[in-house]
PDB file of N, CA and C in Angstrom:
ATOM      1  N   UNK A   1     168.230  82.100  89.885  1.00  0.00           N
ATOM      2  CA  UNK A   1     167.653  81.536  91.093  1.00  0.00           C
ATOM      3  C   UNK A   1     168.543  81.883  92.287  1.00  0.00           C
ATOM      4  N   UNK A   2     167.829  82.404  93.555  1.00  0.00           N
ATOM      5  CA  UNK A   2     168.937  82.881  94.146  1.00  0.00           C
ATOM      6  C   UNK A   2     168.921  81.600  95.678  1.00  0.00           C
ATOM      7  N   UNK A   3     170.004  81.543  96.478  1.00  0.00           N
ATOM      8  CA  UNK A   3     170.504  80.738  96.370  1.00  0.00           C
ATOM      9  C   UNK A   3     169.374  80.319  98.143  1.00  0.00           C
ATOM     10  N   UNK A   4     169.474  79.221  98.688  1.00  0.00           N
ATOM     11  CA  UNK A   4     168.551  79.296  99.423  1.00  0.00           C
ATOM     12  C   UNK A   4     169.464  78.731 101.207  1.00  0.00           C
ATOM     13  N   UNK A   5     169.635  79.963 101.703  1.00  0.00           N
ATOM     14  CA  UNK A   5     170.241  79.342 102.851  1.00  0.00           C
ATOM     15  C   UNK A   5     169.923  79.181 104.139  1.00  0.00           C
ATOM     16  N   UNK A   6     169.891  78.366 105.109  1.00  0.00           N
ATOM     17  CA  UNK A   6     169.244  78.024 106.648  1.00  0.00           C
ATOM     18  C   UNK A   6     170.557  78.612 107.184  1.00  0.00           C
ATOM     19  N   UNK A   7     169.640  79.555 108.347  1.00  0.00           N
ATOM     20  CA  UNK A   7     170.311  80.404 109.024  1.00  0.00           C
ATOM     21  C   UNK A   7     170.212  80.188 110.539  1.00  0.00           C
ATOM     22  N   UNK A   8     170.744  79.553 111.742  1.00  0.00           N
ATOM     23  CA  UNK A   8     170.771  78.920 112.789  1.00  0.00           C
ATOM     24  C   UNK A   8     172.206  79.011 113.600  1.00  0.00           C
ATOM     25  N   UNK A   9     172.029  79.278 114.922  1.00  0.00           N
ATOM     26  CA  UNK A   9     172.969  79.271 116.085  1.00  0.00           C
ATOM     27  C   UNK A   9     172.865  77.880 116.714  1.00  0.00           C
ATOM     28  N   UNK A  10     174.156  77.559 117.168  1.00  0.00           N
ATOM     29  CA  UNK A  10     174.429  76.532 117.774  1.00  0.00           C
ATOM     30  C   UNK A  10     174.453  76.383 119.081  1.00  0.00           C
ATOM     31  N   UNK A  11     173.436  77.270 119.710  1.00  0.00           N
ATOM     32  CA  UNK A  11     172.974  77.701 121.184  1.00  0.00           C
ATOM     33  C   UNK A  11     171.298  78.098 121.383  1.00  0.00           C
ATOM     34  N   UNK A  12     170.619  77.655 121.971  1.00  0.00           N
ATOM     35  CA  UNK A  12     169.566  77.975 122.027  1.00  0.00           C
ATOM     36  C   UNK A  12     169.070  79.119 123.526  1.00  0.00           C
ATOM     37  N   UNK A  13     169.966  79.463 124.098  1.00  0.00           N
ATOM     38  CA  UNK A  13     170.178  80.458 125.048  1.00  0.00           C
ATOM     39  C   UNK A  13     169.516  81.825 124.800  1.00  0.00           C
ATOM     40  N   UNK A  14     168.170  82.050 125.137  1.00  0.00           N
ATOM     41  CA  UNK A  14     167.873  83.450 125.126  1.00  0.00           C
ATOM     42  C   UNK A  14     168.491  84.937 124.494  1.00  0.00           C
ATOM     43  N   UNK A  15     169.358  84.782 125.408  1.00  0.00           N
ATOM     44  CA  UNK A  15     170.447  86.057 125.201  1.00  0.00           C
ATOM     45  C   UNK A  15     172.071  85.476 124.557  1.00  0.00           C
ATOM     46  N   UNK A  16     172.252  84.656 123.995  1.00  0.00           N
ATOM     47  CA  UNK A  16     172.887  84.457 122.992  1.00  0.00           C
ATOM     48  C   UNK A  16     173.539  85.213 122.137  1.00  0.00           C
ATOM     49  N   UNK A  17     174.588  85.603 122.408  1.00  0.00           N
ATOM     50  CA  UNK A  17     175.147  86.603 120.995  1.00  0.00           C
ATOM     51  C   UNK A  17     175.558  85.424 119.796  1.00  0.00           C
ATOM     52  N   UNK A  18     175.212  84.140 119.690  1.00  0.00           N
ATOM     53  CA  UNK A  18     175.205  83.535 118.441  1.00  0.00           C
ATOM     54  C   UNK A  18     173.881  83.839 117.901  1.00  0.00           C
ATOM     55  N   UNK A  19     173.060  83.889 118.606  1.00  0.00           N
ATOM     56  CA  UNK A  19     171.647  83.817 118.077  1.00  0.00           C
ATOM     57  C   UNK A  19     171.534  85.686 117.371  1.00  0.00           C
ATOM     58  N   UNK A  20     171.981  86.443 118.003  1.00  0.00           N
ATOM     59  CA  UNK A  20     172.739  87.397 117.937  1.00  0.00           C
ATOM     60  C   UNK A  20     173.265  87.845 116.446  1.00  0.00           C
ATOM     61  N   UNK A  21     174.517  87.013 116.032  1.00  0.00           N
ATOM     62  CA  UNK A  21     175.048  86.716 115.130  1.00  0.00           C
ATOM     63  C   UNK A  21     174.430  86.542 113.945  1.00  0.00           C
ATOM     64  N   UNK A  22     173.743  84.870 114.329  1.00  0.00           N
ATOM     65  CA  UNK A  22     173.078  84.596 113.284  1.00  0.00           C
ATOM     66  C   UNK A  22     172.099  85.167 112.268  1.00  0.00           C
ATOM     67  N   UNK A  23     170.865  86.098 113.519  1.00  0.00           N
ATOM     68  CA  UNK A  23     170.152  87.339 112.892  1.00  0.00           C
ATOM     69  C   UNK A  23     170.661  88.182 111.966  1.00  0.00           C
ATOM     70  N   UNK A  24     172.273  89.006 112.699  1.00  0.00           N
ATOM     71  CA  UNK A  24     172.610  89.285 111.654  1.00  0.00           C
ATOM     72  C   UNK A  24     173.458  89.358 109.938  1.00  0.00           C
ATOM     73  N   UNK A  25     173.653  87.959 109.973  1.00  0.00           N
ATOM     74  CA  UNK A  25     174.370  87.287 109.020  1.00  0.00           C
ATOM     75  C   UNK A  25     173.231  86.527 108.277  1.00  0.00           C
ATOM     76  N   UNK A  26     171.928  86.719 108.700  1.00  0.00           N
ATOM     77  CA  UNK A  26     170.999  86.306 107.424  1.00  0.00           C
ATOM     78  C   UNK A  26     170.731  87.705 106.880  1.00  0.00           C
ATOM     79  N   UNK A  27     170.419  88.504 107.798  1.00  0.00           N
ATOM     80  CA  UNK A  27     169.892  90.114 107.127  1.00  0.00           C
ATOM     81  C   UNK A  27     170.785  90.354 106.187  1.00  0.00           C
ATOM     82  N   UNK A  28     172.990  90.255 106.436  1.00  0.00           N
ATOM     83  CA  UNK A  28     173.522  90.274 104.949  1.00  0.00           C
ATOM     84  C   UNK A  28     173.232  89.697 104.530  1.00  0.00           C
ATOM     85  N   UNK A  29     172.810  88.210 104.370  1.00  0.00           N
ATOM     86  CA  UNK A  29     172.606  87.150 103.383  1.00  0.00           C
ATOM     87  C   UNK A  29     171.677  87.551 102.048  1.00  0.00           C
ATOM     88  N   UNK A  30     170.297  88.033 103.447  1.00  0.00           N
ATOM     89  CA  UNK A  30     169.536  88.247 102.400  1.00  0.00           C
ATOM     90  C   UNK A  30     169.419  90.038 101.451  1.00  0.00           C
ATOM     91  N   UNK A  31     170.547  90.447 101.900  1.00  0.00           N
ATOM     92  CA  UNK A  31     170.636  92.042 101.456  1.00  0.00           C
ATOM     93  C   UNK A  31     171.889  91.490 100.179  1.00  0.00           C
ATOM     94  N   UNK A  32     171.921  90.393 100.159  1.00  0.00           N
ATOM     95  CA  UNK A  32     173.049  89.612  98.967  1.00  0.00           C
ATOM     96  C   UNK A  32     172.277  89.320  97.754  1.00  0.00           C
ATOM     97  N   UNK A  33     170.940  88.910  98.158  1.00  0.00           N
ATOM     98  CA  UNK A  33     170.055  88.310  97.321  1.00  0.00           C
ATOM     99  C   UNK A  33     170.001  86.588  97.589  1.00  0.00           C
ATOM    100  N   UNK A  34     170.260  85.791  98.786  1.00  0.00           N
ATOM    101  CA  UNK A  34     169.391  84.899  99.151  1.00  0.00           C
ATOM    102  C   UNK A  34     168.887  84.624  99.715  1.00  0.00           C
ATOM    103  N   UNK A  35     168.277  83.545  99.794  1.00  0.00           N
ATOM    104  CA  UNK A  35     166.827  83.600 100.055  1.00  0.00           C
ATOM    105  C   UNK A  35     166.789  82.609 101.233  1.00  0.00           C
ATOM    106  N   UNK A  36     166.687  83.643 102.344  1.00  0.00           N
ATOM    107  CA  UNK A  36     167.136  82.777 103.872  1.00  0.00           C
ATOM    108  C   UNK A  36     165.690  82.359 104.958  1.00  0.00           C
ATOM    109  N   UNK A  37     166.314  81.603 105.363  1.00  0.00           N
ATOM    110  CA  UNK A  37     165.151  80.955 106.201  1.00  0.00           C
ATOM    111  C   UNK A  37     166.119  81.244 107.679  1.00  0.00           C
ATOM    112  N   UNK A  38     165.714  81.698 108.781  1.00  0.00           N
ATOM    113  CA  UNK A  38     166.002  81.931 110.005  1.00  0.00           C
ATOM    114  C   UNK A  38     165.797  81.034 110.545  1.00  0.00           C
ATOM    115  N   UNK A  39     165.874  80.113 111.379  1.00  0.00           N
ATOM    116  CA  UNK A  39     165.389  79.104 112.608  1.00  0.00           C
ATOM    117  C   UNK A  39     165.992  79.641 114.163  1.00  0.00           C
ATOM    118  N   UNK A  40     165.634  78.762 114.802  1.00  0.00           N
ATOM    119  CA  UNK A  40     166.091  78.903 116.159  1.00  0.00           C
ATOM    120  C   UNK A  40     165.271  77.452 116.877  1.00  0.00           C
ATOM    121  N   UNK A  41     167.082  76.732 117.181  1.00  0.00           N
ATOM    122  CA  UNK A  41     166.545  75.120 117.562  1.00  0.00           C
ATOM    123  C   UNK A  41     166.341  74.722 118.665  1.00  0.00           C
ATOM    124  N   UNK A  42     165.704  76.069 119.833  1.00  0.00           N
ATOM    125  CA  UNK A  42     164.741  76.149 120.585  1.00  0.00           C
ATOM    126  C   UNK A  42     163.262  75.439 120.156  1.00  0.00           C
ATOM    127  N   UNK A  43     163.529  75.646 118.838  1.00  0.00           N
ATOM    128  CA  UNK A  43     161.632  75.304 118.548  1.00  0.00           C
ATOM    129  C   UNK A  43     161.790  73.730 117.942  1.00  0.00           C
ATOM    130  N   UNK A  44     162.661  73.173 118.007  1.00  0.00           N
ATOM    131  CA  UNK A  44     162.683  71.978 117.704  1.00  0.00           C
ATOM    132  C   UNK A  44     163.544  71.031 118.937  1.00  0.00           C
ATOM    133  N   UNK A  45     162.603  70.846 120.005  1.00  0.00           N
ATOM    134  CA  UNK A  45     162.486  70.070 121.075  1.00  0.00           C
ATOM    135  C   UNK A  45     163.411  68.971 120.642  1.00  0.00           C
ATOM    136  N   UNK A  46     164.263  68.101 121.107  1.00  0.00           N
ATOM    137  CA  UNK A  46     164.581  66.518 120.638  1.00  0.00           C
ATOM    138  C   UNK A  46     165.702  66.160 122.067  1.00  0.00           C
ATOM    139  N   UNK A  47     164.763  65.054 122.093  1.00  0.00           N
ATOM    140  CA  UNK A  47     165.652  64.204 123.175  1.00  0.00           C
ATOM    141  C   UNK A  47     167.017  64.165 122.907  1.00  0.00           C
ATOM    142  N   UNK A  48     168.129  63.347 124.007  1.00  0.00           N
ATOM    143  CA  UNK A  48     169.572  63.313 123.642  1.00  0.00           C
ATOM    144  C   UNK A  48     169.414  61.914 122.663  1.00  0.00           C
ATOM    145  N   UNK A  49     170.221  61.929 121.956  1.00  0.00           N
ATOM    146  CA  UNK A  49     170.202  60.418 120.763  1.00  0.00           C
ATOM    147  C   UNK A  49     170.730  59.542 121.512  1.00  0.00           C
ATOM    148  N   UNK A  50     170.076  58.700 121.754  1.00  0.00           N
ATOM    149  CA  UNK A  50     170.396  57.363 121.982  1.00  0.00           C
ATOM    150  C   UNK A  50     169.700  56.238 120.929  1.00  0.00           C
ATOM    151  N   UNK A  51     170.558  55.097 121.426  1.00  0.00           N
ATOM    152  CA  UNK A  51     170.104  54.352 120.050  1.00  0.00           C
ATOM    153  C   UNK A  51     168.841  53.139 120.270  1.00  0.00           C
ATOM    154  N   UNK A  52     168.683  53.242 121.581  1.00  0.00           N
ATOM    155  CA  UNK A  52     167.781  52.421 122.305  1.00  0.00           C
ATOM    156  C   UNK A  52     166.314  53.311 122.031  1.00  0.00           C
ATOM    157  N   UNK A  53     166.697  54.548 122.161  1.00  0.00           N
ATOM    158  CA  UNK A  53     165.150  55.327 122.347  1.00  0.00           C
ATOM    159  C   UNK A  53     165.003  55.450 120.655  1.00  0.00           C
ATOM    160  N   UNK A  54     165.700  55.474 119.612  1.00  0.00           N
ATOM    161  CA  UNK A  54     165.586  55.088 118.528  1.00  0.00           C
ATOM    162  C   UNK A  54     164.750  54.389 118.048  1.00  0.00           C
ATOM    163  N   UNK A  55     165.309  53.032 118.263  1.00  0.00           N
ATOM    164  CA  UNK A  55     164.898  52.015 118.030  1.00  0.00           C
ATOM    165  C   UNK A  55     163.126  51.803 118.621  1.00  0.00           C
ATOM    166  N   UNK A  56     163.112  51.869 119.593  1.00  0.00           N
ATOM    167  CA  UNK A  56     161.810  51.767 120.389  1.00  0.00           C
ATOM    168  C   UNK A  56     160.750  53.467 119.884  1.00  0.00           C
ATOM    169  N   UNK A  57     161.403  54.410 119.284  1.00  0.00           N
ATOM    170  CA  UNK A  57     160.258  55.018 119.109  1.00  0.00           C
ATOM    171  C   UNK A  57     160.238  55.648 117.455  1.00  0.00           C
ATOM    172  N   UNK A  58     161.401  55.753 117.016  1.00  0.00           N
ATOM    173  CA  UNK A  58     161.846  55.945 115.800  1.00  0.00           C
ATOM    174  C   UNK A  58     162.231  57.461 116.014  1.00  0.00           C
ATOM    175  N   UNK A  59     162.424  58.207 114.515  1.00  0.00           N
ATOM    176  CA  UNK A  59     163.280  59.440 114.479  1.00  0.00           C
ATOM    177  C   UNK A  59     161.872  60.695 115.111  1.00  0.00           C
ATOM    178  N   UNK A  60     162.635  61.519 116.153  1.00  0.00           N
ATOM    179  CA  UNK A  60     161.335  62.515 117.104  1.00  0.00           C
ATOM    180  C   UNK A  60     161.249  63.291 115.581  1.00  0.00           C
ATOM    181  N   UNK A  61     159.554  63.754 116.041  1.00  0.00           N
ATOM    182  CA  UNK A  61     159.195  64.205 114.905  1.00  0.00           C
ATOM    183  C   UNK A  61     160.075  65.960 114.983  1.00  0.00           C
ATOM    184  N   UNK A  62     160.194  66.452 115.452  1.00  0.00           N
ATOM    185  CA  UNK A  62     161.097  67.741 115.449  1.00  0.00           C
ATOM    186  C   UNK A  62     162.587  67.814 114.719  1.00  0.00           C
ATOM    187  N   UNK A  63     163.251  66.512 114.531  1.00  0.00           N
ATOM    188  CA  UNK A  63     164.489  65.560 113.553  1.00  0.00           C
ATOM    189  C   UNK A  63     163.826  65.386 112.353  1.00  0.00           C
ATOM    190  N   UNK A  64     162.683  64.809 112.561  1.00  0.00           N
ATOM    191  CA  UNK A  64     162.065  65.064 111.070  1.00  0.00           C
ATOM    192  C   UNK A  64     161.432  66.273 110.021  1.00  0.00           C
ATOM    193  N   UNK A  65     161.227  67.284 110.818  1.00  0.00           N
ATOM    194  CA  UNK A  65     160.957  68.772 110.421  1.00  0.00           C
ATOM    195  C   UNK A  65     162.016  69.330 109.760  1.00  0.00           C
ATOM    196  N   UNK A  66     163.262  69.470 110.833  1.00  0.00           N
ATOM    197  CA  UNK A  66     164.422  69.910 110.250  1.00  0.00           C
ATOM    198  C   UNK A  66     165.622  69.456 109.337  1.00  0.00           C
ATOM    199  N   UNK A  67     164.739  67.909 109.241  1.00  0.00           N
ATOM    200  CA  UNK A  67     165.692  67.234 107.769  1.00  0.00           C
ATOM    201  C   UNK A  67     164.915  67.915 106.828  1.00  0.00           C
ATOM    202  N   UNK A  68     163.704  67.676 107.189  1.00  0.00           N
ATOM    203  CA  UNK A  68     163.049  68.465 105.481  1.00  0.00           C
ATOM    204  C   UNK A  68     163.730  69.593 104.890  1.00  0.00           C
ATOM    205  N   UNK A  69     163.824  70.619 106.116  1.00  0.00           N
ATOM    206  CA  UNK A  69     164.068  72.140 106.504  1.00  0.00           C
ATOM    207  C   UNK A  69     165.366  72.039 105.454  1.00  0.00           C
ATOM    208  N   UNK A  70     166.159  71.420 106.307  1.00  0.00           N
ATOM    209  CA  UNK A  70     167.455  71.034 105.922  1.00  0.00           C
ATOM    210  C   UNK A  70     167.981  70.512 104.063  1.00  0.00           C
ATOM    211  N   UNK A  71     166.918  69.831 103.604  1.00  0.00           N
ATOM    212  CA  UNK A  71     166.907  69.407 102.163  1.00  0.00           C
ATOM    213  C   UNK A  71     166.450  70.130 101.477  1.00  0.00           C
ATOM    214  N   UNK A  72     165.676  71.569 101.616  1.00  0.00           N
ATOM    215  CA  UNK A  72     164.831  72.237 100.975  1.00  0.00           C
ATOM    216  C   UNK A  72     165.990  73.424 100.737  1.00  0.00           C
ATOM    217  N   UNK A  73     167.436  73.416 101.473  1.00  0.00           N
ATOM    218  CA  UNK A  73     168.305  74.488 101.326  1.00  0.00           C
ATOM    219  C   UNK A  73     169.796  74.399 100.586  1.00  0.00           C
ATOM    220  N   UNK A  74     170.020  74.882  99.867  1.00  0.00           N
ATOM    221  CA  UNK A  74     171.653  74.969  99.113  1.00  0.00           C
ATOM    222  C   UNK A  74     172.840  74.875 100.386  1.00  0.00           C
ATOM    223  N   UNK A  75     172.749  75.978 101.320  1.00  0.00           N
ATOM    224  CA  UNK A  75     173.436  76.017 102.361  1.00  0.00           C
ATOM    225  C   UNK A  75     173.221  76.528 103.881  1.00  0.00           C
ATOM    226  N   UNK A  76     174.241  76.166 104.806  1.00  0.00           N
ATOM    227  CA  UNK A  76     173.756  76.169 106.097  1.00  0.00           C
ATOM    228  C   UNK A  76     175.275  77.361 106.847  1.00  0.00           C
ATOM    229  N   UNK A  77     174.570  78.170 107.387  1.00  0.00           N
ATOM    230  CA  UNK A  77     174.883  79.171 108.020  1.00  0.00           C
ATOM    231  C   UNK A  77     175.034  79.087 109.573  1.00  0.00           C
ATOM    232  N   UNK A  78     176.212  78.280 110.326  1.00  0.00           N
ATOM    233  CA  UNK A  78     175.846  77.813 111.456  1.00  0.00           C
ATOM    234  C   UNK A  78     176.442  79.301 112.632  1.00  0.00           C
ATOM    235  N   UNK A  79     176.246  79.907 113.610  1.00  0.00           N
ATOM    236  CA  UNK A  79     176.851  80.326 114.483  1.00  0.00           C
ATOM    237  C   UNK A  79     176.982  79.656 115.792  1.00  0.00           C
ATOM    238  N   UNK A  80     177.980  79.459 115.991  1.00  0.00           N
ATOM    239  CA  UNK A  80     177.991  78.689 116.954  1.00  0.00           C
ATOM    240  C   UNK A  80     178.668  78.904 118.377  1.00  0.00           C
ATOM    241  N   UNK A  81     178.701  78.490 120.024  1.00  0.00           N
ATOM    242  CA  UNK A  81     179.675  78.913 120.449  1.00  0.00           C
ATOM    243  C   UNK A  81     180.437  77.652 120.464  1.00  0.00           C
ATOM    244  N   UNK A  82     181.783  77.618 121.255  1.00  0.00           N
ATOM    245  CA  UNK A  82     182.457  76.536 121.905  1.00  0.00           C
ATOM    246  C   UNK A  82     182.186  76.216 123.031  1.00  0.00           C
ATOM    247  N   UNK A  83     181.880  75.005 123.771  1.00  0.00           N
ATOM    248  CA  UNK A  83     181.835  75.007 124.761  1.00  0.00           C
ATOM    249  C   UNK A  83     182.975  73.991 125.356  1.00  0.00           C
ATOM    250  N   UNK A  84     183.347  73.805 125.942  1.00  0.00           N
ATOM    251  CA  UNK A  84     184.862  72.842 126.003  1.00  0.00           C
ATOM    252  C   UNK A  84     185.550  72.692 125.528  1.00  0.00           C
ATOM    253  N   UNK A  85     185.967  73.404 124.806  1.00  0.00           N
ATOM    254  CA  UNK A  85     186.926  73.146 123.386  1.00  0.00           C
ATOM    255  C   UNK A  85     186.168  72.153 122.632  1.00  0.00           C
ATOM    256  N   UNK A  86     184.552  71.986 122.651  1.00  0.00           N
ATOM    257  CA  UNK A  86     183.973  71.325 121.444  1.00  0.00           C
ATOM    258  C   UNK A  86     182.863  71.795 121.497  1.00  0.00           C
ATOM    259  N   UNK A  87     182.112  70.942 120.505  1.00  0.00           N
ATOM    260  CA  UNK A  87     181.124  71.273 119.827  1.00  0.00           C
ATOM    261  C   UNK A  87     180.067  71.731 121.009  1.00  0.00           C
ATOM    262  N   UNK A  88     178.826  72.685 121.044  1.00  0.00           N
ATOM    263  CA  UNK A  88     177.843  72.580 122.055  1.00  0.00           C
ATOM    264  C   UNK A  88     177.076  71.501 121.497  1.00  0.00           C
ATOM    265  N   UNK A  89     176.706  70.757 123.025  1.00  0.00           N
ATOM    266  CA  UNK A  89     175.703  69.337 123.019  1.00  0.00           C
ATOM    267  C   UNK A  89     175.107  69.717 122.167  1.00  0.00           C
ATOM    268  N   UNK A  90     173.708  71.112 122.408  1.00  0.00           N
ATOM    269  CA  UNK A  90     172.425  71.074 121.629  1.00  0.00           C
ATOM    270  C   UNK A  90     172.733  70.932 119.951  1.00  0.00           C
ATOM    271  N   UNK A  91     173.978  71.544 119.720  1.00  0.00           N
ATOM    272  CA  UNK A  91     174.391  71.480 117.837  1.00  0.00           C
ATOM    273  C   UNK A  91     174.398  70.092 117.465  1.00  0.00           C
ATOM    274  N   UNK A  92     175.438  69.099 118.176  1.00  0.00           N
ATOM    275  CA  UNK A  92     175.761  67.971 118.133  1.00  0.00           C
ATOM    276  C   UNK A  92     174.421  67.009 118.271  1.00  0.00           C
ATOM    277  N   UNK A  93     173.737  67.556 119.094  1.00  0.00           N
ATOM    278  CA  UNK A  93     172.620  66.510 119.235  1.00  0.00           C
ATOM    279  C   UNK A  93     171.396  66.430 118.278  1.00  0.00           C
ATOM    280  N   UNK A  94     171.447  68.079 117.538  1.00  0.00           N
ATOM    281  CA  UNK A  94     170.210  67.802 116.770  1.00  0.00           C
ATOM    282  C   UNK A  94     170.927  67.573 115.108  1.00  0.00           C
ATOM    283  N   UNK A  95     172.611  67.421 114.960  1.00  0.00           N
ATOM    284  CA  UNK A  95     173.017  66.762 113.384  1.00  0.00           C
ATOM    285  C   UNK A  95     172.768  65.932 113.995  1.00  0.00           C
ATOM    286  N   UNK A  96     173.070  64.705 115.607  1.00  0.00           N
ATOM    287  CA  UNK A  96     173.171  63.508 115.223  1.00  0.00           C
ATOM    288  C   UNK A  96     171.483  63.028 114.680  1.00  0.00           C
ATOM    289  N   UNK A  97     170.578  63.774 115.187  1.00  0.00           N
ATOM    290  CA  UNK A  97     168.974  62.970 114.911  1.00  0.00           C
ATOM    291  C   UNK A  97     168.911  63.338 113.135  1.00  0.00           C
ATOM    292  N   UNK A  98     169.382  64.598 112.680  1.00  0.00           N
ATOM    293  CA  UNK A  98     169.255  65.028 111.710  1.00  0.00           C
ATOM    294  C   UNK A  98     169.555  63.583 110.493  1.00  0.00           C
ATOM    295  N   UNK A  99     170.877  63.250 111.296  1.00  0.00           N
ATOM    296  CA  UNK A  99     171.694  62.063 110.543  1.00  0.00           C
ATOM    297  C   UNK A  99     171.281  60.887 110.303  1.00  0.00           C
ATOM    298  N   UNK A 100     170.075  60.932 111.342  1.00  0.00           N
ATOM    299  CA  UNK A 100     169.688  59.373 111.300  1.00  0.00           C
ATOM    300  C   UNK A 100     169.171  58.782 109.587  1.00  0.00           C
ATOM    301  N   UNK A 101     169.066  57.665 109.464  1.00  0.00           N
ATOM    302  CA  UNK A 101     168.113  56.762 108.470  1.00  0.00           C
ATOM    303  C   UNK A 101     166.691  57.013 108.795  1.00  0.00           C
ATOM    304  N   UNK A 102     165.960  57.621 108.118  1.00  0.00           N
ATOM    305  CA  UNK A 102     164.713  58.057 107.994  1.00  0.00           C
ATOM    306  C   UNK A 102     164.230  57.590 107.308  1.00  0.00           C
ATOM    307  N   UNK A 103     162.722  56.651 106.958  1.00  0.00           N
ATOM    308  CA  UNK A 103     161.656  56.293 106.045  1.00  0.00           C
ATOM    309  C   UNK A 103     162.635  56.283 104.665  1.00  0.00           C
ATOM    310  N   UNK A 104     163.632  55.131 104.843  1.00  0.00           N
ATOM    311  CA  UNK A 104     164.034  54.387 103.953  1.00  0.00           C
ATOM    312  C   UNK A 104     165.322  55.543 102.789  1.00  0.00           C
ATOM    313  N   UNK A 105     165.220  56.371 103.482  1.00  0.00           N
ATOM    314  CA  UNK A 105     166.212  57.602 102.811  1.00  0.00           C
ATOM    315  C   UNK A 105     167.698  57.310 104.042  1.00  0.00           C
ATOM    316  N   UNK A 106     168.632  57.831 103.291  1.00  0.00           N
ATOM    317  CA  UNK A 106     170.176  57.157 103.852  1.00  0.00           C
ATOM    318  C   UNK A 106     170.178  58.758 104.946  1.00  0.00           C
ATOM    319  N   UNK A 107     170.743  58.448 105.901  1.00  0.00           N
ATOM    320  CA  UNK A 107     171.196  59.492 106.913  1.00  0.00           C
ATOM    321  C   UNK A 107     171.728  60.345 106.491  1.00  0.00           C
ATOM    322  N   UNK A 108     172.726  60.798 105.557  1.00  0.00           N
ATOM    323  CA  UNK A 108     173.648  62.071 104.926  1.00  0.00           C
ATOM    324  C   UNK A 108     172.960  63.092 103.732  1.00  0.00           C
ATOM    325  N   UNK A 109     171.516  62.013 103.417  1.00  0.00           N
ATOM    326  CA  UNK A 109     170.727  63.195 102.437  1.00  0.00           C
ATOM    327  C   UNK A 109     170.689  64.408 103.098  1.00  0.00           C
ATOM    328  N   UNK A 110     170.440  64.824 103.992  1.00  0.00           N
ATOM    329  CA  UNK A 110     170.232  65.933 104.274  1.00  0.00           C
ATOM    330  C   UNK A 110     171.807  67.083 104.655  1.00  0.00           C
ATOM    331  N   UNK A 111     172.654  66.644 104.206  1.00  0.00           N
ATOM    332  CA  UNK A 111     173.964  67.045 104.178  1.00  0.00           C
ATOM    333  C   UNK A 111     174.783  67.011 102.986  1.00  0.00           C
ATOM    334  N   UNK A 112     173.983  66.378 101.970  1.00  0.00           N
ATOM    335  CA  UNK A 112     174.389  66.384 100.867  1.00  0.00           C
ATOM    336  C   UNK A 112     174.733  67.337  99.997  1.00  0.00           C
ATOM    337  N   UNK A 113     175.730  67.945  99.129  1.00  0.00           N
ATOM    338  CA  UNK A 113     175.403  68.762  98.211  1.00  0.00           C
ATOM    339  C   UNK A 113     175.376  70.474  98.851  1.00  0.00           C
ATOM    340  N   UNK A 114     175.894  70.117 100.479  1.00  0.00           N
ATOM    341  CA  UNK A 114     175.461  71.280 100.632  1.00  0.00           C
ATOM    342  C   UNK A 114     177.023  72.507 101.319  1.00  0.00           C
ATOM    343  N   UNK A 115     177.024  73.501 101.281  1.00  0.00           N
ATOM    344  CA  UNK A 115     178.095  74.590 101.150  1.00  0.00           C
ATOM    345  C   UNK A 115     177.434  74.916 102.813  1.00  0.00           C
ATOM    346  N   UNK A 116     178.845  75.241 104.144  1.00  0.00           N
ATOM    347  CA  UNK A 116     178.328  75.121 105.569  1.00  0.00           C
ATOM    348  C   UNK A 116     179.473  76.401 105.339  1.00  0.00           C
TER     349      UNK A 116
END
């Protein structure tokens, strides 16, 4: 079984040389023999996390796409840039929705078990 990995930049910037990157570090992936899924988290819209808009609307359905996304894979292939000497917002913002407690499943399932 070959092995199944999510392939994603930590910039959603057009011209991106992570996005860049990432393209080509699934093409080795999958010239390895696994079996990669590409994204780009342009296509998954999500507000900034707060815990108020949480509460009042529950987890955005685009947090809920990419937990699935996210559980359906062995490992995660991040490219990323720095932006301040930390993390970029958009990375940070879509683990924190990723993280949330979802329909009675614990926040870290989707991080579980898995090789980054």
């Amino acid at each position: 079984m070959s092995p199944k990995i999510l392939v994603f930049a930590g910039s959603a910037r057009r011209g991106s040389l992570n996005k860049l990157l990432a393209a080509a570090a699934a093409n080795r992936a999958r010239e390895a023999g696994a079996d990669v899924t590409l994204l780009d988290l342009d296509d998954y819209t999500m507000p900034i996390y707060h815990g108020d808009l949480e509460a009042r609307e529950g987890v955005p359905d685009a947090a809920r796409k990419l937990r699935k996304i996210f559980m359906e894979h062995h490992g995660l292939m991040i490219a990323t840039p720095e932006n301040n000497a930390s993390v970029p917002a958009m990375l940070k913002n879509t683990l924190a929705w990723i993280s949330r407690p979802d329909s009675g499943q614990n926040g870290t399932v989707p991080y579980q078990n898995k090789v980054a």
